[in-house]
Protein backbone atom coordinates (compact mmCIF):
# COMPACT_ATOMS: atom_id res chain seq x y z
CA UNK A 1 0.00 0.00 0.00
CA UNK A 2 0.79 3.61 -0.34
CA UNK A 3 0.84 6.55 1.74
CA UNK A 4 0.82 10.21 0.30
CA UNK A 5 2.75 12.33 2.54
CA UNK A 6 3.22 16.03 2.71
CA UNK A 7 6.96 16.87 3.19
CA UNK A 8 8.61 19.68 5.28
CA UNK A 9 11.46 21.29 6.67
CA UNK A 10 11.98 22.39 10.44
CA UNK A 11 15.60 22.81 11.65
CA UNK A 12 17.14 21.06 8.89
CA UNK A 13 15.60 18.03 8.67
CA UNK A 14 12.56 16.61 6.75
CA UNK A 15 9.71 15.59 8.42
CA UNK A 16 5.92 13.76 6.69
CA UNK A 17 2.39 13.82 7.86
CA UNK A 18 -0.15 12.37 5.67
CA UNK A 19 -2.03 15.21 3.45
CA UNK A 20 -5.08 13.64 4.42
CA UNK A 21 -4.84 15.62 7.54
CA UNK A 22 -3.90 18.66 5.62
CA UNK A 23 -6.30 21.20 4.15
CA UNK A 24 -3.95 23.58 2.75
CA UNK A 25 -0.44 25.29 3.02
CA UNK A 26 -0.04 28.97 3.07
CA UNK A 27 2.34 31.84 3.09
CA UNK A 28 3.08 32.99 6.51
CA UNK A 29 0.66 35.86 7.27
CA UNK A 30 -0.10 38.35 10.21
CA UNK A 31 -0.43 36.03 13.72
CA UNK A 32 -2.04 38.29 16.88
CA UNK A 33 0.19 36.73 19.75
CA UNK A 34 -2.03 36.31 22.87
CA UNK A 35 -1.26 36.98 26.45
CA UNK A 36 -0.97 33.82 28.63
CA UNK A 37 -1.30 31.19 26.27
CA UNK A 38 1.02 28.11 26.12
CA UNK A 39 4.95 28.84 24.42
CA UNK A 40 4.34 26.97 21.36
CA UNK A 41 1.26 28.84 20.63
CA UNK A 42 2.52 31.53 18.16
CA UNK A 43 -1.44 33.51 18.36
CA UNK A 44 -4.52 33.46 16.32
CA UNK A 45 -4.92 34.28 12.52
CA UNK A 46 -8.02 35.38 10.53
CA UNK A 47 -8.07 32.51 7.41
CA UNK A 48 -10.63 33.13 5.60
CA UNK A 49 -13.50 34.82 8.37
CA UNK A 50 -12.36 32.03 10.77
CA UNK A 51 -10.01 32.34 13.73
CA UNK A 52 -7.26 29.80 13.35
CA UNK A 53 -4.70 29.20 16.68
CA UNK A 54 -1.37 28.71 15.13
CA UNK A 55 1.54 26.71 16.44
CA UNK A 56 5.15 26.56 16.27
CA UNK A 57 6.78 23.32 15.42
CA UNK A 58 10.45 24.48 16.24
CA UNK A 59 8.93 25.35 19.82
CA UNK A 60 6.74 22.74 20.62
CA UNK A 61 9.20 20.23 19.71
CA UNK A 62 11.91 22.40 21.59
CA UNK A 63 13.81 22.84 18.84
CA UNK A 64 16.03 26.57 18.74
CA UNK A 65 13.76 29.56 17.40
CA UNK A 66 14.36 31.08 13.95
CA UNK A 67 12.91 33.95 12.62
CA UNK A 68 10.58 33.42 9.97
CA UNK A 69 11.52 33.56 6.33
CA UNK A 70 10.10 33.77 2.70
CA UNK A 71 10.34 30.04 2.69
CA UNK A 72 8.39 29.90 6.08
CA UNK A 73 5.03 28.15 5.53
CA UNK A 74 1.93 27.66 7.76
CA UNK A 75 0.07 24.19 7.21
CA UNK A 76 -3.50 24.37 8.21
CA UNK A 77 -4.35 20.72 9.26
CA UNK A 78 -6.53 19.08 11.07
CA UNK A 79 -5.47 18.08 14.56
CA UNK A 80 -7.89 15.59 16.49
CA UNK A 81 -11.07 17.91 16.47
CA UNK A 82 -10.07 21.01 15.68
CA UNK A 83 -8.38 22.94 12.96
CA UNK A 84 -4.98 24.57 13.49
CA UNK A 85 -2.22 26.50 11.42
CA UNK A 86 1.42 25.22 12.04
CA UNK A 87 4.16 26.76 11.68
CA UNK A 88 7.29 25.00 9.34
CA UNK A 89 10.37 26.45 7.79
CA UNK A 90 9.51 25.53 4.47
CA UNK A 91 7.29 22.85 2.00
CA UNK A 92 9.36 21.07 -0.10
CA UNK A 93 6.52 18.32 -2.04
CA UNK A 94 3.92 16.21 -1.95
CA UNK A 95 5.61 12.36 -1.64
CA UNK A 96 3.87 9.25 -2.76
CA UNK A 97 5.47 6.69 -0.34
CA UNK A 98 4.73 2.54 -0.50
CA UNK A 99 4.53 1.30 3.31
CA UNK A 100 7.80 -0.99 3.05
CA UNK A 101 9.91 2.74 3.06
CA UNK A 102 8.34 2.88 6.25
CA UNK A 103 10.50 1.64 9.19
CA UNK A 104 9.92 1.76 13.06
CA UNK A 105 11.65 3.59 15.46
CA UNK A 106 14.44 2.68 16.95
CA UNK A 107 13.48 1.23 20.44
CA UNK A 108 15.76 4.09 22.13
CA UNK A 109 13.83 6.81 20.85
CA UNK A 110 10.30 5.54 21.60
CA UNK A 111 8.99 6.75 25.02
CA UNK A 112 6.24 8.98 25.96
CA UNK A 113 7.35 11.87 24.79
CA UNK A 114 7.63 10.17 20.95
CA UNK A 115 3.78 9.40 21.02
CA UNK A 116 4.21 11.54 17.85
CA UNK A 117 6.63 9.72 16.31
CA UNK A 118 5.25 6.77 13.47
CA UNK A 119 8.27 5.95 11.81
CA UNK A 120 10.98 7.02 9.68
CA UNK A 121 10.94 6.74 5.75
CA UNK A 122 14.19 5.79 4.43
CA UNK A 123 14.89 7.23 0.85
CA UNK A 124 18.12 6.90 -1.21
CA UNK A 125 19.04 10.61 -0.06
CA UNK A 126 17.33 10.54 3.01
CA UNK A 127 15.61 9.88 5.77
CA UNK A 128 12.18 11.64 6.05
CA UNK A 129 10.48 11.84 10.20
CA UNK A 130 6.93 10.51 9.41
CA UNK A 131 5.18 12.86 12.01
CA UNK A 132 1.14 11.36 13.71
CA UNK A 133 0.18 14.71 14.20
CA UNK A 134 -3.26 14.44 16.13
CA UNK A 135 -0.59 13.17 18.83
CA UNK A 136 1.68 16.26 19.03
CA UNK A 137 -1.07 18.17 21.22
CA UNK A 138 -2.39 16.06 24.29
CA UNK A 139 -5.73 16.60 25.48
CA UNK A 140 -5.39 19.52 27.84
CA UNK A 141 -2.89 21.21 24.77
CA UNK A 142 -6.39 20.63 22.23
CA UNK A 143 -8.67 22.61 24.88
CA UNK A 144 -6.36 25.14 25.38
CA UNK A 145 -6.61 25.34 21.33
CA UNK A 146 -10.10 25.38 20.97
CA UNK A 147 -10.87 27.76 23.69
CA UNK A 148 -8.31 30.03 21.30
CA UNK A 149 -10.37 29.51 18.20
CA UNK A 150 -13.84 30.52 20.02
CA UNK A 151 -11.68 34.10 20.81
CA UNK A 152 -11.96 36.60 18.10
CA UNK A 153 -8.67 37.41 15.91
C-alpha cells in the first residue's frame, strides 16, 4: 500500500504527515500573539472569516527559534477535532510513499514523549520523520486550542 505524505522542513531536517490531515499550506501571514497562552502557541490568525490558533513546530518540539523567512510556511491541518495552522520552515513536495519505506523507530527513541513519532521513511538521499500529528497536542494542549479559536482574531 501507499501513503501520500506532505513533506517539510523544520531545523534542517525533513519531516511527513499524511495530506489527508492537511487542508492547505499557506504563506506565513499576520499572527495576533495572545497573552498567557502556552509557548508553542505563536497567536490566532483570521483565514478566511475564521479564527485559526497557530503553532510553532520548532517550539513545541523544543527545537532553537528562527525567525521566519520567505520560505516559512503555515500548514492548516486538522489536529484531532479542531483545525490549526502550524508553523514549518519551508514545504518542499507532496511524496507518494509505498509502506515498506516505512521503518519503526528505533526502540531508544520511543517513550512517551515520541507518542508523535510513526516511523521514519528511508529514501536513497534521506531519511524523512513521518510525524502522527493528532498526537503532538495532548488533550489539555487541544482545549487550550479550541478555547483560542472561540476568541476573536
Amino acid at each position: 500500500m501507499e501513503q501520500q505524505l506532505v513533506i517539510f522542513e523544520l531545523a534542517n531536517e525533513f519531516y511527513g504527515i499524511n495530506i489527508s490531515v492537511v487542508e492547505s499550506i499557506i504563506k506565513m501571514q499576520s499572527i495576533t500573539q495572545l497573552p498567557q497562552s502556552p509557548a508553542y502557541v505563536k497567536g490566532v490568525t483570521n483565514l478566511r472569516g475564521s479564527v485559526l490558533p497557530v503553532i510553532d513546530l520548532r517550539s513545541r518540539f523544543a527545537l532553537e527559534p528562527k525567525e521566519d523567512t520567505r520560505q516559512t510556511r503555515i500548514i492548516i491541518v486538522t489536529m484531532g477535532t479542531i483545525k490549526v495552522g502550524v508553523t514549518v520552515d519551508g514545504v518542499s513536495e507532496v511524496l507518494r510513499v509505498s509502506d515498506e519505506l516505512i521503518e519503526p523507530l528505533p526502540p531508544m527513541v520511543n517513550s512517551v514523549n515520541s507518542v508523535f513519532l510513526k516511523g521514519i521513511v528511508r529514501l536513497e538521499n534521506r531519511l524523512i520523520i513521518l510525524l502522527e500529528l493528532g498526537k503532538v497536542l495532548d488533550l489539555n494542549d487541544q482545549q487550550v486550542l479550541e478555547a483560542l479559536s472561540a476568541q476573536k482574531a
